[in-house]
N, C-alpha and C. Protein backbone atom coordinates (compact mmCIF):
# COMPACT_ATOMS: atom_id res chain seq x y z
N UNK A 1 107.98 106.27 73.51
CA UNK A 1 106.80 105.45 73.63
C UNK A 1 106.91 104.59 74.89
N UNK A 2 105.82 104.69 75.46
CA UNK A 2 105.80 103.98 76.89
C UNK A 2 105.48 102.48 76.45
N UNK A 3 106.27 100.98 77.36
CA UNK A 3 105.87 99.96 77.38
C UNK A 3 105.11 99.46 78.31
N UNK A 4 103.78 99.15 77.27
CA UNK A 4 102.69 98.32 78.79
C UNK A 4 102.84 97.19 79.29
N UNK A 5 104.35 96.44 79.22
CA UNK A 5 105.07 95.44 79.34
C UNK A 5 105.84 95.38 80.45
N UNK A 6 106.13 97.24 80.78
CA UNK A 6 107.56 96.86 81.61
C UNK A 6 106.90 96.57 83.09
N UNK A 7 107.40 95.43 83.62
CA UNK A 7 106.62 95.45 85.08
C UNK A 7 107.03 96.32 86.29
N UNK A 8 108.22 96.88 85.87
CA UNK A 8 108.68 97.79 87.33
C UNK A 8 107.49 99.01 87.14
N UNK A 9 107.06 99.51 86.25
CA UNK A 9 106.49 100.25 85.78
C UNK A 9 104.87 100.32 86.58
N UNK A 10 104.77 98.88 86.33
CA UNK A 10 103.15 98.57 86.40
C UNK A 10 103.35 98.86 87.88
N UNK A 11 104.44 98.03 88.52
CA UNK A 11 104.34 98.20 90.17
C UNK A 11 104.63 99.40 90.85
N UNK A 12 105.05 100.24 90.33
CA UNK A 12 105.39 101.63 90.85
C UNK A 12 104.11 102.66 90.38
N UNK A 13 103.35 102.27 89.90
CA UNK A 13 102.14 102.72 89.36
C UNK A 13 101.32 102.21 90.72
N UNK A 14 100.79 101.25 90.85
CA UNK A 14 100.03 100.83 91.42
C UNK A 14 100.64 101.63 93.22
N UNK A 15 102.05 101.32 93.08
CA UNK A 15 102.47 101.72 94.57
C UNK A 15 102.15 103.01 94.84
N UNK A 16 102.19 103.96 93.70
CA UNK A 16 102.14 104.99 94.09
C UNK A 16 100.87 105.64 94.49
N UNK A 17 99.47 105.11 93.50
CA UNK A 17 98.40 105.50 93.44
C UNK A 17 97.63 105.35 94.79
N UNK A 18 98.32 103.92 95.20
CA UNK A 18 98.07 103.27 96.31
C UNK A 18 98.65 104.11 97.73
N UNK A 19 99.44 104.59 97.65
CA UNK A 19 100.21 105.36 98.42
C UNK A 19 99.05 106.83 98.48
N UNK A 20 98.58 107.30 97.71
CA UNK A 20 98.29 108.59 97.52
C UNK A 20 96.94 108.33 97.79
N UNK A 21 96.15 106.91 97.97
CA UNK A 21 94.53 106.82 98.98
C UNK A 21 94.94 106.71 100.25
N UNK A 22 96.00 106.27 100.36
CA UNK A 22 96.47 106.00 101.94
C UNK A 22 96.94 107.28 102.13
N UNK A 23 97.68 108.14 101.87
CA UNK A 23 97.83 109.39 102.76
C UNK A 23 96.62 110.14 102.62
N UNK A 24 95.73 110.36 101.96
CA UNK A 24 93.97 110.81 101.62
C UNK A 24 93.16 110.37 102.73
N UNK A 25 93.38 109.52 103.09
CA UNK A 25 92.97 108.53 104.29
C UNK A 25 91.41 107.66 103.42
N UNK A 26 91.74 107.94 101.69
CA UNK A 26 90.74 107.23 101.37
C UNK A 26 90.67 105.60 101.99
N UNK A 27 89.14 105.29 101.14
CA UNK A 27 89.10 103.62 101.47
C UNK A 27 89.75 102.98 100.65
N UNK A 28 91.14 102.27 101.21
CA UNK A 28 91.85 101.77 99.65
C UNK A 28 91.30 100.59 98.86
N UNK A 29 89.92 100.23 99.54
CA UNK A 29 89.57 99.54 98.39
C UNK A 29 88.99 99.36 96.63
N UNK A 30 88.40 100.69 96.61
CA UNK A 30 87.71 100.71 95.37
C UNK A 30 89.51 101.09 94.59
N UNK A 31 90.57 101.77 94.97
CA UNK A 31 92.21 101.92 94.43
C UNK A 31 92.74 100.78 94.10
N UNK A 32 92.48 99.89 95.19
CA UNK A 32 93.07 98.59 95.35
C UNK A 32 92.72 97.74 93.94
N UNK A 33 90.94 97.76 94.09
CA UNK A 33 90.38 96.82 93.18
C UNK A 33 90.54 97.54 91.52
N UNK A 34 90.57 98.40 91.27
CA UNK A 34 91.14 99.70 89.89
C UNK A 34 92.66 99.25 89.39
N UNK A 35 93.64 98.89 90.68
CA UNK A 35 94.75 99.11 89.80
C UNK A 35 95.46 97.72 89.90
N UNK A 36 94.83 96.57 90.92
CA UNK A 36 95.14 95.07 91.08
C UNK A 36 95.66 94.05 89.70
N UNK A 37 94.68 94.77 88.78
CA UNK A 37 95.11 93.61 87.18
C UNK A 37 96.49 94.48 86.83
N UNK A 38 96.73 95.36 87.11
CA UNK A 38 98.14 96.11 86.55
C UNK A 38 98.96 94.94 87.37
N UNK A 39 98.89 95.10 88.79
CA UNK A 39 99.40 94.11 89.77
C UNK A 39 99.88 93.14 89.58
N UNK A 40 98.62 92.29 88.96
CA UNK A 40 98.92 90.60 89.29
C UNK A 40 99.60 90.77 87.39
N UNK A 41 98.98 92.00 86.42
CA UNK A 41 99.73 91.76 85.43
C UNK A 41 101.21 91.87 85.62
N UNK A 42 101.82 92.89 86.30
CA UNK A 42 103.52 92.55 86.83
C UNK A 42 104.04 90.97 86.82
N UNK A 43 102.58 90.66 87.93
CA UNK A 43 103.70 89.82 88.75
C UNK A 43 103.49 88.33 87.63
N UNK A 44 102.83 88.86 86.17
CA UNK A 44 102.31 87.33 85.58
C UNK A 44 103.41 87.18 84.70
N UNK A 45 103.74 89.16 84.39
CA UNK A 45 105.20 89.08 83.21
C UNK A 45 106.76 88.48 84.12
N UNK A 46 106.68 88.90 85.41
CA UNK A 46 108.18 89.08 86.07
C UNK A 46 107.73 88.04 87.35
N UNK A 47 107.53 86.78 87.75
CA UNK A 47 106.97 86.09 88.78
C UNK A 47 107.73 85.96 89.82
N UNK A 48 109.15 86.29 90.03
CA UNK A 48 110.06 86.65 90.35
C UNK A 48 110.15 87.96 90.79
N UNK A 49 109.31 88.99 90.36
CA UNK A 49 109.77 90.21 90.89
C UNK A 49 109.39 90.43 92.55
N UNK A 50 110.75 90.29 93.31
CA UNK A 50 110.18 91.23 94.76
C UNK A 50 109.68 92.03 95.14
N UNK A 51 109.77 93.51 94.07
CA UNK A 51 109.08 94.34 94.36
C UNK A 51 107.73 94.11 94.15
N UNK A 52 107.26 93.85 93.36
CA UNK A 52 106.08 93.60 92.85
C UNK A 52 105.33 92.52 94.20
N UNK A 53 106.02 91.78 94.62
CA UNK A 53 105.44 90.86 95.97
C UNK A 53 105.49 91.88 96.83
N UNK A 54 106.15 92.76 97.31
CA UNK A 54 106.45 93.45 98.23
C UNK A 54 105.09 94.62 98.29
N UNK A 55 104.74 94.96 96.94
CA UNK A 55 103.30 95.98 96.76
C UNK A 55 102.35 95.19 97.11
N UNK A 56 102.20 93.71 96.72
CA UNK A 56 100.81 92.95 96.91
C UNK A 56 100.71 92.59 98.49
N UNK A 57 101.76 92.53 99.11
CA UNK A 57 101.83 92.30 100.84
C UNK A 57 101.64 93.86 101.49
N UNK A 58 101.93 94.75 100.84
CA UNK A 58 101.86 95.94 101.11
C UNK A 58 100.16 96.66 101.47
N UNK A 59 99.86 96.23 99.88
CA UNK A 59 98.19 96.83 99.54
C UNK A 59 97.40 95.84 99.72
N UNK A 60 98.11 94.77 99.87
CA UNK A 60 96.55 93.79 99.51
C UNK A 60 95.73 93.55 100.88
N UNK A 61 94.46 93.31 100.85
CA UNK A 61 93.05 93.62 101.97
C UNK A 61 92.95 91.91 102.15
N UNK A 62 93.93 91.34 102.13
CA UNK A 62 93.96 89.81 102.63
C UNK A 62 93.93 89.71 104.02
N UNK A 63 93.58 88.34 104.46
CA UNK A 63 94.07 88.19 105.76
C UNK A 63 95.84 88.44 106.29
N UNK A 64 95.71 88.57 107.29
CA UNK A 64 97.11 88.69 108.00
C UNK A 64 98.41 87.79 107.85
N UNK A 65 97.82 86.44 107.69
CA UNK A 65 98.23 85.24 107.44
C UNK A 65 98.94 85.05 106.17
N UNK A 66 97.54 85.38 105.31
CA UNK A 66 98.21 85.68 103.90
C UNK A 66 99.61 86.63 103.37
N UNK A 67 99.37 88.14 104.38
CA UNK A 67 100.13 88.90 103.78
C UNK A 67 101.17 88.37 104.36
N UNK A 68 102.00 87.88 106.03
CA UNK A 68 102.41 87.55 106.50
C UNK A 68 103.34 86.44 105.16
N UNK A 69 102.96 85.57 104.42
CA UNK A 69 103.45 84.57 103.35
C UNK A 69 103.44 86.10 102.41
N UNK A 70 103.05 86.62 102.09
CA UNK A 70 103.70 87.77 100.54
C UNK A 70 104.60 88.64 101.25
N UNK A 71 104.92 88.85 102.29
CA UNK A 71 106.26 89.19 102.87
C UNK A 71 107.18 88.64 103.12
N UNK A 72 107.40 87.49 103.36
CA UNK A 72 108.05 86.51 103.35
C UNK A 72 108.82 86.30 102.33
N UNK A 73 107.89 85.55 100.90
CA UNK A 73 108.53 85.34 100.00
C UNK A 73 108.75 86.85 98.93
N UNK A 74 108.42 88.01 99.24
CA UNK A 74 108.86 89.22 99.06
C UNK A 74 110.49 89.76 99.38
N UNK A 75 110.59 89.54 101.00
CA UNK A 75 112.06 89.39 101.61
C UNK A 75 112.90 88.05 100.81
N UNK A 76 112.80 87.02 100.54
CA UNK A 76 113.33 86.11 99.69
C UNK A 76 113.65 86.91 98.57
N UNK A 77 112.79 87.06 98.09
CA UNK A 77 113.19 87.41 96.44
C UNK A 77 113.72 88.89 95.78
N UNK A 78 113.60 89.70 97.19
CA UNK A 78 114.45 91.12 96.67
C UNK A 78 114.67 91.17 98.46
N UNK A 79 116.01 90.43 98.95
CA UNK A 79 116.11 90.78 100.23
C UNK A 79 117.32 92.56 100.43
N UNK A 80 117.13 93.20 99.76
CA UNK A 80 117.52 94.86 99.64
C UNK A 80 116.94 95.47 99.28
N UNK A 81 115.48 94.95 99.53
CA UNK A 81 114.57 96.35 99.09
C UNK A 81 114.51 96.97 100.19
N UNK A 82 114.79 98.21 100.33
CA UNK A 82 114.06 99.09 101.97
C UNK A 82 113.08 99.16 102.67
N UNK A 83 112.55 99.57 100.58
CA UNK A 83 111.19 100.35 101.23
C UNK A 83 110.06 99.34 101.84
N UNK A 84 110.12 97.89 100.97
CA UNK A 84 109.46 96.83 101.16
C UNK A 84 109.81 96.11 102.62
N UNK A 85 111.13 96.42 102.72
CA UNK A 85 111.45 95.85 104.03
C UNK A 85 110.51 96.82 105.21
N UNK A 86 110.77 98.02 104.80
CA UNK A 86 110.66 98.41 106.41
C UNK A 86 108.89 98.57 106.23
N UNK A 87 107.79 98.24 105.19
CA UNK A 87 106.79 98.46 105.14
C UNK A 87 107.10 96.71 105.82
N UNK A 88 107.62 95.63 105.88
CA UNK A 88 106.92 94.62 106.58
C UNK A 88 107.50 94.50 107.95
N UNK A 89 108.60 95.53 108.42
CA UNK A 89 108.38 95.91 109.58
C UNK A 89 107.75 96.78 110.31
N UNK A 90 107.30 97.33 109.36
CA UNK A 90 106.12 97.82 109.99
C UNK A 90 104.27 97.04 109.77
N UNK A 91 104.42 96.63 109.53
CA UNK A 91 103.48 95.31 109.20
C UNK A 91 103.89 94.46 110.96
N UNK A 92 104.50 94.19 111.20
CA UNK A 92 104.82 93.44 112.92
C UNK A 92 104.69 94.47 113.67
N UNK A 93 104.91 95.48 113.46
CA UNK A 93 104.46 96.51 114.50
C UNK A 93 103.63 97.07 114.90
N UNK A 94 102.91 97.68 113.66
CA UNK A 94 101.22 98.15 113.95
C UNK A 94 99.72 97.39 113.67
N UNK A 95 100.26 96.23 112.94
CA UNK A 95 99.67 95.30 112.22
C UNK A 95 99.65 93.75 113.69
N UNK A 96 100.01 94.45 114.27
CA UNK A 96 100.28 93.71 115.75
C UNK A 96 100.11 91.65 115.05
N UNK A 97 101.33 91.40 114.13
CA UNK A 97 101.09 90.07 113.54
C UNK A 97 101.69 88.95 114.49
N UNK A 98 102.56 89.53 115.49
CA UNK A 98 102.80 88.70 116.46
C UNK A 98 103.19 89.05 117.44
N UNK A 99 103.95 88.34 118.55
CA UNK A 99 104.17 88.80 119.89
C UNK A 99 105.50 89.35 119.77
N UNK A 100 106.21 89.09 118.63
CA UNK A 100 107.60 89.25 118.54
C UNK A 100 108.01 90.45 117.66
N UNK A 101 106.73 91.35 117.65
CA UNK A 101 107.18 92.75 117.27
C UNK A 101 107.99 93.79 118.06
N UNK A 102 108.15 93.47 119.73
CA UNK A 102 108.42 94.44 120.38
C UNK A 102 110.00 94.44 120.08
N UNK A 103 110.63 95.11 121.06
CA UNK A 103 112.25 95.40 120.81
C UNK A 103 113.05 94.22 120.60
N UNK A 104 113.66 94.01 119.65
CA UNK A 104 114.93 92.74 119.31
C UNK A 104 113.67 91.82 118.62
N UNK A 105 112.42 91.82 118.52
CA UNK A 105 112.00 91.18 117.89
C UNK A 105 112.09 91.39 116.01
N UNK A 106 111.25 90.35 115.16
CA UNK A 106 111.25 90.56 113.99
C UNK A 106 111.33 91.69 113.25
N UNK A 107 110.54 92.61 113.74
CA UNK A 107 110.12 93.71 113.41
C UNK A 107 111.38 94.58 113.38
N UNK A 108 111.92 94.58 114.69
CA UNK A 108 113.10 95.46 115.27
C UNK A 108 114.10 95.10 114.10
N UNK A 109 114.41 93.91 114.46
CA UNK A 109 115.54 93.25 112.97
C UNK A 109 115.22 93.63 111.78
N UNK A 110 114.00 93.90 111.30
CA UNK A 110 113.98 94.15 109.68
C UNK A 110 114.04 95.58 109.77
N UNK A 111 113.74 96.65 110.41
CA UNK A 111 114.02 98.04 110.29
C UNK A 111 115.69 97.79 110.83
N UNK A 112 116.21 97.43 111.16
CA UNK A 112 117.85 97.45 111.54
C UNK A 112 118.64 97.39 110.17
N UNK A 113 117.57 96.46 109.65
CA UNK A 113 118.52 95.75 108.40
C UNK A 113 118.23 96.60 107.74
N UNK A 114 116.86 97.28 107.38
CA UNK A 114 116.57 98.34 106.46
C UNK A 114 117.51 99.52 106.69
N UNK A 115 118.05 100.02 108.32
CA UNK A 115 119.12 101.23 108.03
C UNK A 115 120.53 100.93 107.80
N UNK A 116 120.26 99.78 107.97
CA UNK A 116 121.92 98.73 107.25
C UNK A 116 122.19 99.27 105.94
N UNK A 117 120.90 98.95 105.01
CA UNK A 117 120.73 98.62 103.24
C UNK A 117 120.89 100.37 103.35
N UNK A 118 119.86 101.11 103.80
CA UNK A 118 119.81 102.64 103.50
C UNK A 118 119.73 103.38 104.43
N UNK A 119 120.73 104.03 105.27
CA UNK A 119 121.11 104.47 106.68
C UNK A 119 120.50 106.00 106.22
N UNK A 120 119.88 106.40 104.86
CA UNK A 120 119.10 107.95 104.62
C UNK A 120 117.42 107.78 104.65
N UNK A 121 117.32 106.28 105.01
CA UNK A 121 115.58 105.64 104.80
C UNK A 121 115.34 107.15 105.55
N UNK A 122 114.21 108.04 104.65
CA UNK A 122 113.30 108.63 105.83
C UNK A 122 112.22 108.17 106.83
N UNK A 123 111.58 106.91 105.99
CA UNK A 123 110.45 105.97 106.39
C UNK A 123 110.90 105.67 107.78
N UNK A 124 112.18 105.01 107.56
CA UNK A 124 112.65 103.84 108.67
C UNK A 124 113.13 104.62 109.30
N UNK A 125 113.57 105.92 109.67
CA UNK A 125 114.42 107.15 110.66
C UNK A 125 112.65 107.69 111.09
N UNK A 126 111.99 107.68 110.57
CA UNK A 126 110.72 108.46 111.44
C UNK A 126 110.10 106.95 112.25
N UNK A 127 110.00 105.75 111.44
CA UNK A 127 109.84 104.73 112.31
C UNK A 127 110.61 104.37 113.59
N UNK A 128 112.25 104.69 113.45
CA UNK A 128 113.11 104.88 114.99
C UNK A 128 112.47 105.42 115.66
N UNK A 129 112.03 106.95 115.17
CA UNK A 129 112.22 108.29 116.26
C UNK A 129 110.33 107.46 117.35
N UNK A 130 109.23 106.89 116.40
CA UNK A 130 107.92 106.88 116.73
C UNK A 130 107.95 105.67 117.85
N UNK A 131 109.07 104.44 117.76
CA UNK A 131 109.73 103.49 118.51
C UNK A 131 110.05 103.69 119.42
N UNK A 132 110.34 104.74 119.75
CA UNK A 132 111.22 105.53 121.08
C UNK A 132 110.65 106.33 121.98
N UNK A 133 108.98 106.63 121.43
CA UNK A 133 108.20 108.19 122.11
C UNK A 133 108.32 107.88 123.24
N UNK A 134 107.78 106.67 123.94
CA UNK A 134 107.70 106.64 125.20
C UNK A 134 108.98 106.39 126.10
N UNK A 135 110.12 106.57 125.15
CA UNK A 135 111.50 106.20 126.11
C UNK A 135 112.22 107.80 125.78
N UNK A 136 111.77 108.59 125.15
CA UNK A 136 112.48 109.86 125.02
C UNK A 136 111.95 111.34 125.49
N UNK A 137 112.38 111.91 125.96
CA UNK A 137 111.37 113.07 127.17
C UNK A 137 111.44 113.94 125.82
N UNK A 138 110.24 115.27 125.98
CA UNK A 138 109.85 115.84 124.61
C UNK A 138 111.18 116.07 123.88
N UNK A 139 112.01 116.55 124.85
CA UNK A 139 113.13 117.50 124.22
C UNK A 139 114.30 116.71 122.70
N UNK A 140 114.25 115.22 123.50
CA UNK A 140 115.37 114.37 122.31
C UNK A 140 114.52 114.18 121.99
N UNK A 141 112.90 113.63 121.80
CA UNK A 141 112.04 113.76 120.73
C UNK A 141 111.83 114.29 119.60
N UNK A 142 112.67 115.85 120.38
CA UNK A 142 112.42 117.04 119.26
C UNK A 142 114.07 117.04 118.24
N UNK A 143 114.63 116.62 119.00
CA UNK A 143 115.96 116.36 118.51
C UNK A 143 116.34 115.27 117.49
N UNK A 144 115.59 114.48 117.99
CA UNK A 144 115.09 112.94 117.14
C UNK A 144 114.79 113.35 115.21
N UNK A 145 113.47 114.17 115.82
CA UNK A 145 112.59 114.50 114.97
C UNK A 145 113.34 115.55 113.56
N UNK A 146 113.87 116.21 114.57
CA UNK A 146 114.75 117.26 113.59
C UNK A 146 115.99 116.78 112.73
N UNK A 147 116.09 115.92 113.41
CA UNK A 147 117.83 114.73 112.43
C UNK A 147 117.28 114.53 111.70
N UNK A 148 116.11 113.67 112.05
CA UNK A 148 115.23 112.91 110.50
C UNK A 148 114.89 113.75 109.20
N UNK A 149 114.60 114.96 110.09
CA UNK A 149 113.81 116.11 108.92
C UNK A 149 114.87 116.63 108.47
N UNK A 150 115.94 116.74 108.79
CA UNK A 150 117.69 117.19 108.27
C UNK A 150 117.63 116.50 106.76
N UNK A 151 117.29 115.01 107.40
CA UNK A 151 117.35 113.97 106.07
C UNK A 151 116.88 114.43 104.84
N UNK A 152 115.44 114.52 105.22
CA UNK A 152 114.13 114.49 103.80
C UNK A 152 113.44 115.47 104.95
N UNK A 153 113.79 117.10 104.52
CA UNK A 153 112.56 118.11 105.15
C UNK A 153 111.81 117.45 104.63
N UNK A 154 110.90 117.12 103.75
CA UNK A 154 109.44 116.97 103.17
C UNK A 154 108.75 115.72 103.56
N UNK A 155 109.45 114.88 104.59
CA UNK A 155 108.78 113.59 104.76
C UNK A 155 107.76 114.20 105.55
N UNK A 156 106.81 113.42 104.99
CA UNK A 156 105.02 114.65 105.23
C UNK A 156 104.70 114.03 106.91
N UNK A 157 105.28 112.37 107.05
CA UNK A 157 104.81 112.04 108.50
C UNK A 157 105.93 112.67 109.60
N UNK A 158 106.83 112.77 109.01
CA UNK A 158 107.89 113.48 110.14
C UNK A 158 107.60 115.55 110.03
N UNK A 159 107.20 115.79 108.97
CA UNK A 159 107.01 117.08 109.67
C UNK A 159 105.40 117.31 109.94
N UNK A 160 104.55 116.63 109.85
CA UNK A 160 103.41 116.58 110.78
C UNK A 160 103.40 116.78 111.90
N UNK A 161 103.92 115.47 112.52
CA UNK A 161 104.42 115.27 113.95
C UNK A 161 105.40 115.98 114.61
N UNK A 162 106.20 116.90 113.88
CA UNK A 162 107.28 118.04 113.82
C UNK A 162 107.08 118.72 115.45
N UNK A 163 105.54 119.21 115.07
CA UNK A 163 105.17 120.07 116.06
C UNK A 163 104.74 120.22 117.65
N UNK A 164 104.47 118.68 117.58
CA UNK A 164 104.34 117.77 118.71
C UNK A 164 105.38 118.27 119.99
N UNK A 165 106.56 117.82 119.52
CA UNK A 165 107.35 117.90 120.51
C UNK A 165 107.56 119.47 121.31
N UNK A 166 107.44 120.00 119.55
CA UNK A 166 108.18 121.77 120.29
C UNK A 166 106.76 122.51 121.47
N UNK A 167 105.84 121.75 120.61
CA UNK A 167 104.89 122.70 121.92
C UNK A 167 104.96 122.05 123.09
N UNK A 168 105.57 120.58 123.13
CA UNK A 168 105.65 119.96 124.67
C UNK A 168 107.13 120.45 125.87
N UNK A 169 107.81 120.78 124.64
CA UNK A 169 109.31 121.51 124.73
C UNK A 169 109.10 122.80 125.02
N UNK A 170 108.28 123.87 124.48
CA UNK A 170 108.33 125.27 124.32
C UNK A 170 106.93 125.83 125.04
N UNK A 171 106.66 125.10 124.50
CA UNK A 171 104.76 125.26 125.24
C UNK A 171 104.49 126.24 123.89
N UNK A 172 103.08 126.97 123.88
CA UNK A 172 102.42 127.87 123.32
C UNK A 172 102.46 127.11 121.54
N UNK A 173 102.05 128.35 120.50
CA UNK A 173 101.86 127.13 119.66
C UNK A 173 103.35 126.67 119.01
N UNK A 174 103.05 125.78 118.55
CA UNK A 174 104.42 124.72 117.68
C UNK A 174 104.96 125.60 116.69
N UNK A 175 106.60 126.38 116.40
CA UNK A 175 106.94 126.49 115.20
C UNK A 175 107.02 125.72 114.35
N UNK A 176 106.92 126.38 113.01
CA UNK A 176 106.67 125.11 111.66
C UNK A 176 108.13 124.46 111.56
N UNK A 177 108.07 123.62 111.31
CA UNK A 177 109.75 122.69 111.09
C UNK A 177 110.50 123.52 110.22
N UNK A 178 110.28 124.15 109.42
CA UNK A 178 111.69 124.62 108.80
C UNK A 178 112.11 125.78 109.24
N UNK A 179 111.24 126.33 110.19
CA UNK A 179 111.60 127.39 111.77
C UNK A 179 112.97 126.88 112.43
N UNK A 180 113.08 125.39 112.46
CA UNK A 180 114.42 125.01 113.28
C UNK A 180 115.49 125.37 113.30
């Protein structure tokens, strides 16, 4: 029998569903607003839970400012989460939240720390390799790309982008990544 109590539960629910409009490229709002009372129900049983801060800074359609404070006290309260980490370094990076996303900045430090905690992150190894495009000629691109996919073949953003390199490397069309 399942408990509608347990909050890791509620938040890995919500993360995931949430996860699966965002690779859809749906609008995550009508997801957002559907699975939010699971949400704030987590965070009303476990107020304390990081992860659970770490999904609401993640998904939530707040200002910048705001999420900027649910990452914060997210990193406080589960400072070894990965996945949460390297989603709020990536939050300084593409989320352009300050000037101090570029190299050695905030951003840089919390994906460092994230391959500190989990040196197999696929997230945070395809976030290196995407850090680097413009400092790596196609070829260690492709080399880049292929370590990562060594990791987790199935990380869907690293073998997307798989193909990128080999046709800039090989020319004509791209072999599929598990061609390597």
């Amino acid at each position: 029998h399942l408990d509608p109590d347990f909050a890791p539960a509620l938040v890995a629910l919500v993360d995931a569903r949430m996860q699966g409009a965002d690779l859809r490229k749906d609008d995550p709002g009508p997801t957002r607003e559907h699975y939010q009372p699971l949400l704030d129900k987590a965070l009303r049983l476990d107020p304390g839970s990081g992860e659970a801060m770490f999904a609401k800074a993640m998904w939530s359609g707040s200002p910048q400012a705001e999420r900027l404070a649910l990452f914060r006290r997210a990193a406080e309260l589960d400072p070894s989460n990965s996945r949460g980490l390297a989603a709020f370094a990536e939050f300084f990076e593409w989320d352009n939240v300050t000037r101090d996303g570029g190299p050695g900045g905030e951003g840089q430090r919390l994906m460092d720390r994230v391959l500190s905690i989990d040196p197999l992150s696929p997230r945070a190894r395809f976030w290196a390799v995407q850090r680097r495009l413009g400092q790596l000629t196609p070829d260690q691109l492709e080399r880049e790309q292929a370590r990562a996919l060594e990791i987790e073949p199935e990380h869907y953003l690293l073998a997307n982008g798989f193909p990128y390199p080999r046709r800039m490397v090989h020319g004509g069309t791209a072999a599929r990544a598990e061609e390597v």
